[in-house]
C-alpha atoms as a PDB file:
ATOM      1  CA  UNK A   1      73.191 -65.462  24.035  1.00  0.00           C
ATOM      2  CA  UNK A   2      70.028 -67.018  22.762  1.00  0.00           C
ATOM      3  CA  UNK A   3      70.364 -69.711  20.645  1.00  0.00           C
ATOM      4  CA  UNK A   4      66.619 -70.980  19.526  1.00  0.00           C
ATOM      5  CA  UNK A   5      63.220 -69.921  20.433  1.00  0.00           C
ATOM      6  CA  UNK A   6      59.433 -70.812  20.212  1.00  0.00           C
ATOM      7  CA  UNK A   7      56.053 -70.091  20.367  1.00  0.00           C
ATOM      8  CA  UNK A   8      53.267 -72.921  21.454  1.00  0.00           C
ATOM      9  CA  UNK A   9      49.991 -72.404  21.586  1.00  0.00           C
ATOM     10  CA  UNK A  10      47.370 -74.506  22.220  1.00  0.00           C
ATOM     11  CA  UNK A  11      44.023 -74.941  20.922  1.00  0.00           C
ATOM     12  CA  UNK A  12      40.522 -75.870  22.755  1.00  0.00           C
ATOM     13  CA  UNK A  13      37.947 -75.564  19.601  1.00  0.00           C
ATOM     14  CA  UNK A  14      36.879 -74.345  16.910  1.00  0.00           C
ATOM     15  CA  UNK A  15      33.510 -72.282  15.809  1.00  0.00           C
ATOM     16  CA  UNK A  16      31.979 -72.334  12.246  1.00  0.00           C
ATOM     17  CA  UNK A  17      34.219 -73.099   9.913  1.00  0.00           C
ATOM     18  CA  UNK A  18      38.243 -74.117  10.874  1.00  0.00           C
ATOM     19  CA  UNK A  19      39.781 -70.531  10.067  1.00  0.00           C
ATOM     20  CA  UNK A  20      43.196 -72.395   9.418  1.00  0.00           C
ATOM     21  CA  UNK A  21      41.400 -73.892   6.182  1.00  0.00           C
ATOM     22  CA  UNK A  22      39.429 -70.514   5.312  1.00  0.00           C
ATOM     23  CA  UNK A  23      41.350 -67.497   6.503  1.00  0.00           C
ATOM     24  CA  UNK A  24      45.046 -68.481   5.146  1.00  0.00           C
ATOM     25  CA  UNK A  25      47.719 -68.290   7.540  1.00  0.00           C
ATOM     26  CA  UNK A  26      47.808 -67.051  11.358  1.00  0.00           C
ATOM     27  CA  UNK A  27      50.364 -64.515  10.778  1.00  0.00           C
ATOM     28  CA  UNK A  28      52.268 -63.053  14.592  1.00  0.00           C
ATOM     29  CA  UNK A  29      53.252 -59.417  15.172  1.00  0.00           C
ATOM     30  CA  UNK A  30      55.828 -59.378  17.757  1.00  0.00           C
ATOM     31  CA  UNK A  31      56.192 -56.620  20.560  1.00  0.00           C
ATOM     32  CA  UNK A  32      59.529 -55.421  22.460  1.00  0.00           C
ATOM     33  CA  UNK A  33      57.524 -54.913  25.396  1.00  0.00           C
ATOM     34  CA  UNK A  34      54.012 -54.567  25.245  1.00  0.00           C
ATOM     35  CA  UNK A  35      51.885 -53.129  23.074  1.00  0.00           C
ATOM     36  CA  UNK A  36      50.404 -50.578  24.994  1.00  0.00           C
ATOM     37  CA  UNK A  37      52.522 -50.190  27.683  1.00  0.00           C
ATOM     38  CA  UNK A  38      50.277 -52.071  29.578  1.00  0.00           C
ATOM     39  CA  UNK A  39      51.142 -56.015  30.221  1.00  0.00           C
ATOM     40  CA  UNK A  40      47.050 -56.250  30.585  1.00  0.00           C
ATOM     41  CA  UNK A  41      45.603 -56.844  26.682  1.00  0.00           C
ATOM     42  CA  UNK A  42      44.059 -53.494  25.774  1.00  0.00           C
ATOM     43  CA  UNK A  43      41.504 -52.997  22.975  1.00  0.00           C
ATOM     44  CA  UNK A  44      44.370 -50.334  21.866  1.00  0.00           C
ATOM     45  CA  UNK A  45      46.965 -52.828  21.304  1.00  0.00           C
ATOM     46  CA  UNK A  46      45.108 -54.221  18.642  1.00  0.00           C
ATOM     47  CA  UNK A  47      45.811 -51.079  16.265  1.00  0.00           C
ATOM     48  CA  UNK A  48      49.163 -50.083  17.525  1.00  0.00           C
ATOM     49  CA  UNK A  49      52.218 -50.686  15.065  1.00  0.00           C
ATOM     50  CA  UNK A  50      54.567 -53.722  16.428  1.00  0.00           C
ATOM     51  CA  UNK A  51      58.253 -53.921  16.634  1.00  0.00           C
ATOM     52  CA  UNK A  52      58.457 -56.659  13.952  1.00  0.00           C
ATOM     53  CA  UNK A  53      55.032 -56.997  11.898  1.00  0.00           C
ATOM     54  CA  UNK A  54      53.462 -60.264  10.577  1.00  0.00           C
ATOM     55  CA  UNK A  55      57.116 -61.831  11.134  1.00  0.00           C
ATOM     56  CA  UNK A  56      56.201 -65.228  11.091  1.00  0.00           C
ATOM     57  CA  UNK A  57      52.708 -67.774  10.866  1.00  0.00           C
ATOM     58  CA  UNK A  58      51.800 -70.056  13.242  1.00  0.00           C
ATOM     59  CA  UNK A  59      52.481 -73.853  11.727  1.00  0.00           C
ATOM     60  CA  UNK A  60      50.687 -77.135  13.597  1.00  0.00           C
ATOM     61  CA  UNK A  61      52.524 -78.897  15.998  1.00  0.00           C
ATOM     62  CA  UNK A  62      50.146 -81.717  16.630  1.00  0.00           C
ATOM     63  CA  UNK A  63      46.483 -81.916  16.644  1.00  0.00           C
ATOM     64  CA  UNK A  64      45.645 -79.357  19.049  1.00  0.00           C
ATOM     65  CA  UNK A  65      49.403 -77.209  19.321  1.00  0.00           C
ATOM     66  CA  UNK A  66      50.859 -74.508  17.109  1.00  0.00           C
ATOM     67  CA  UNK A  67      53.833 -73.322  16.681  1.00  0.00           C
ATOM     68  CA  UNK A  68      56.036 -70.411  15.547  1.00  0.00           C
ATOM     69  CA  UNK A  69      59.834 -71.288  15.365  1.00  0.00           C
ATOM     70  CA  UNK A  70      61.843 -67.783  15.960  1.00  0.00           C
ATOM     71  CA  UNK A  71      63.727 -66.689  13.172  1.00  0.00           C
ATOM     72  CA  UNK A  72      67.556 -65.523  14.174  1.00  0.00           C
ATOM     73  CA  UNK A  73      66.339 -62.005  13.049  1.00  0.00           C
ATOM     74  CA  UNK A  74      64.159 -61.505  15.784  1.00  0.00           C
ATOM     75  CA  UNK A  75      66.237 -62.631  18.698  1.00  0.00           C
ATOM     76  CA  UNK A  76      68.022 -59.413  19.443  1.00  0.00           C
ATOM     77  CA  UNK A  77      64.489 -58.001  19.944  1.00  0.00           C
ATOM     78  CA  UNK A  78      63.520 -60.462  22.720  1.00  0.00           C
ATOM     79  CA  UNK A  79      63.982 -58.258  25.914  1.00  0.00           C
ATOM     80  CA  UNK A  80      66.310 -60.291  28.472  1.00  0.00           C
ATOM     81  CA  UNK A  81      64.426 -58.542  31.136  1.00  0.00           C
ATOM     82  CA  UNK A  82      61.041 -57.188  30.584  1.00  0.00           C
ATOM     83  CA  UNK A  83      57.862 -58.538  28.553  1.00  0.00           C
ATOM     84  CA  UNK A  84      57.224 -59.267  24.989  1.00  0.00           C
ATOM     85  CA  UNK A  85      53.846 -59.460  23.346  1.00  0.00           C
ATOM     86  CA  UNK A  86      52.773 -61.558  20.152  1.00  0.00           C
ATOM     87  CA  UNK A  87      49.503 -60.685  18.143  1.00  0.00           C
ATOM     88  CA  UNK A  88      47.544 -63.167  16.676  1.00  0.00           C
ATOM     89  CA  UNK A  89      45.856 -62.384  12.807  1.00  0.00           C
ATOM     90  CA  UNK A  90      44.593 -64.655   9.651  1.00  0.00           C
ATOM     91  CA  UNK A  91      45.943 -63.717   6.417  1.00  0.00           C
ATOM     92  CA  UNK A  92      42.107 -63.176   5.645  1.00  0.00           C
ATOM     93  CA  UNK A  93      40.026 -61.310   7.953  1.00  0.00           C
ATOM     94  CA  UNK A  94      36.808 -62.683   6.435  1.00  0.00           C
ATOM     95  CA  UNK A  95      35.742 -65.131   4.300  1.00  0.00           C
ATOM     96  CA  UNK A  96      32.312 -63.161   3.227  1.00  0.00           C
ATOM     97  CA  UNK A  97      29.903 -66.355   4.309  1.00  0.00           C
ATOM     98  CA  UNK A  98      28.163 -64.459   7.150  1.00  0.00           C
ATOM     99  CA  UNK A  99      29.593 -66.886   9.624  1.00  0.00           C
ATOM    100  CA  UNK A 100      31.965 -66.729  12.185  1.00  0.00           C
ATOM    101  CA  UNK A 101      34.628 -68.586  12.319  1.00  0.00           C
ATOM    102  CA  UNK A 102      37.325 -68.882  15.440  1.00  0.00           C
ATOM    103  CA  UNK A 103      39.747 -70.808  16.705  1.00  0.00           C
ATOM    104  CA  UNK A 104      40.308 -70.732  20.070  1.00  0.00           C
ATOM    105  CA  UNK A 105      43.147 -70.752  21.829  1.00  0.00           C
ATOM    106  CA  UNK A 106      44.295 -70.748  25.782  1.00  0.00           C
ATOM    107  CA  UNK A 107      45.523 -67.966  27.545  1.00  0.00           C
ATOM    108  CA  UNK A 108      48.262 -67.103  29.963  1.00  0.00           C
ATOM    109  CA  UNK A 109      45.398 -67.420  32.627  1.00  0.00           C
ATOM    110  CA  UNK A 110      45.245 -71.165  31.601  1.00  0.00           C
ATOM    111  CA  UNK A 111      46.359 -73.981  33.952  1.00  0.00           C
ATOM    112  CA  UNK A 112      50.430 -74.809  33.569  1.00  0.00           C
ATOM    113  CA  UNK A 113      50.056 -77.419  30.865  1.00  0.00           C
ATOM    114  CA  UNK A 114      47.552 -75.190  28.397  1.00  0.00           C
ATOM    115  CA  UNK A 115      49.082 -72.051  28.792  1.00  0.00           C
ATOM    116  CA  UNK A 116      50.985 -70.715  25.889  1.00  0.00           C
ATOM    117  CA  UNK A 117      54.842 -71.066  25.803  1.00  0.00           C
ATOM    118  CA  UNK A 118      57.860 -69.044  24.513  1.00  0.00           C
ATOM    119  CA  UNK A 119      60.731 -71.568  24.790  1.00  0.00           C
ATOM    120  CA  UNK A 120      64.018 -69.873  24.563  1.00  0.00           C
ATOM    121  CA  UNK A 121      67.051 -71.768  24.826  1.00  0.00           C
ATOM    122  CA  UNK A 122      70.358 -69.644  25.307  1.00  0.00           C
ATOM    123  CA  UNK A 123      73.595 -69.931  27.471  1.00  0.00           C
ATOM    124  CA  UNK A 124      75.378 -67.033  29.231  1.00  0.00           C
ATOM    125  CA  UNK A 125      78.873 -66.028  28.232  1.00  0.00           C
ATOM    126  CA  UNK A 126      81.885 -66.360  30.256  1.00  0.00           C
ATOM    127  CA  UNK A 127      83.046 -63.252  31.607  1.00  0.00           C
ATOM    128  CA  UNK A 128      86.140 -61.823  29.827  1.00  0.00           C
END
């Protein structure tokens, strides 16, 4: 039974302007799964339709982590055994000055203390 979960990521810079302060919100899709089957990122997986769209926005943590507490909602969609995926998007795709701006953020590939985290806190039943 899961009781709380997170999402951490963790920053490493920034180009052009900081998109947090131009682009509005990073929203997160969320994926029973993966998004196209594959656990490998596909440029597919950026256009196919998640399990629970734009369910929740990224929020800072502390100067260089984010964070995305789990709704209740969602946790019946976490698979107990297999993969989930989360999709990263602004609010605003563009900001029309010609200029692009990112934020970047560590992978899975990252070393242990960079790499992003889903924190999941739960407790098994007794048996009956």
């Amino acid at each position: 039974v899961i009781l709380s979960a997170s999402l951490k990521l963790r920053s490493f810079g920034i180009d052009g302007t900081d998109p947090f302060t131009s682009h509005g919100s990073l929203m997160v899709d969320f994926m029973k799964g993966s998004f196209s089957g594959n656990s490998v990122m596909e440029p597919s997986d950026f256009q196919a339709p998640a399990t629970k769209p734009l369910f929740g926005s990224l929020s800072p943590y502390t100067t260089t982590w984010y964070q995305l507490i789990l709704q209740k909602n969602i946790f019946k969609q976490i698979s107990l055994t297999g993969p989930v995926q989360f999709r990263l998007q602004f609010a605003m795709d563009d900001d029309d000055d010609s200029i692009q701006d990112i934020v970047r953020f560590y992978s899975g590939n990252a070393g242990g203390k960079n790499r992003p985290r889903l924190t999941i806190t739960y407790y098994v039943p007794p048996a009956p």
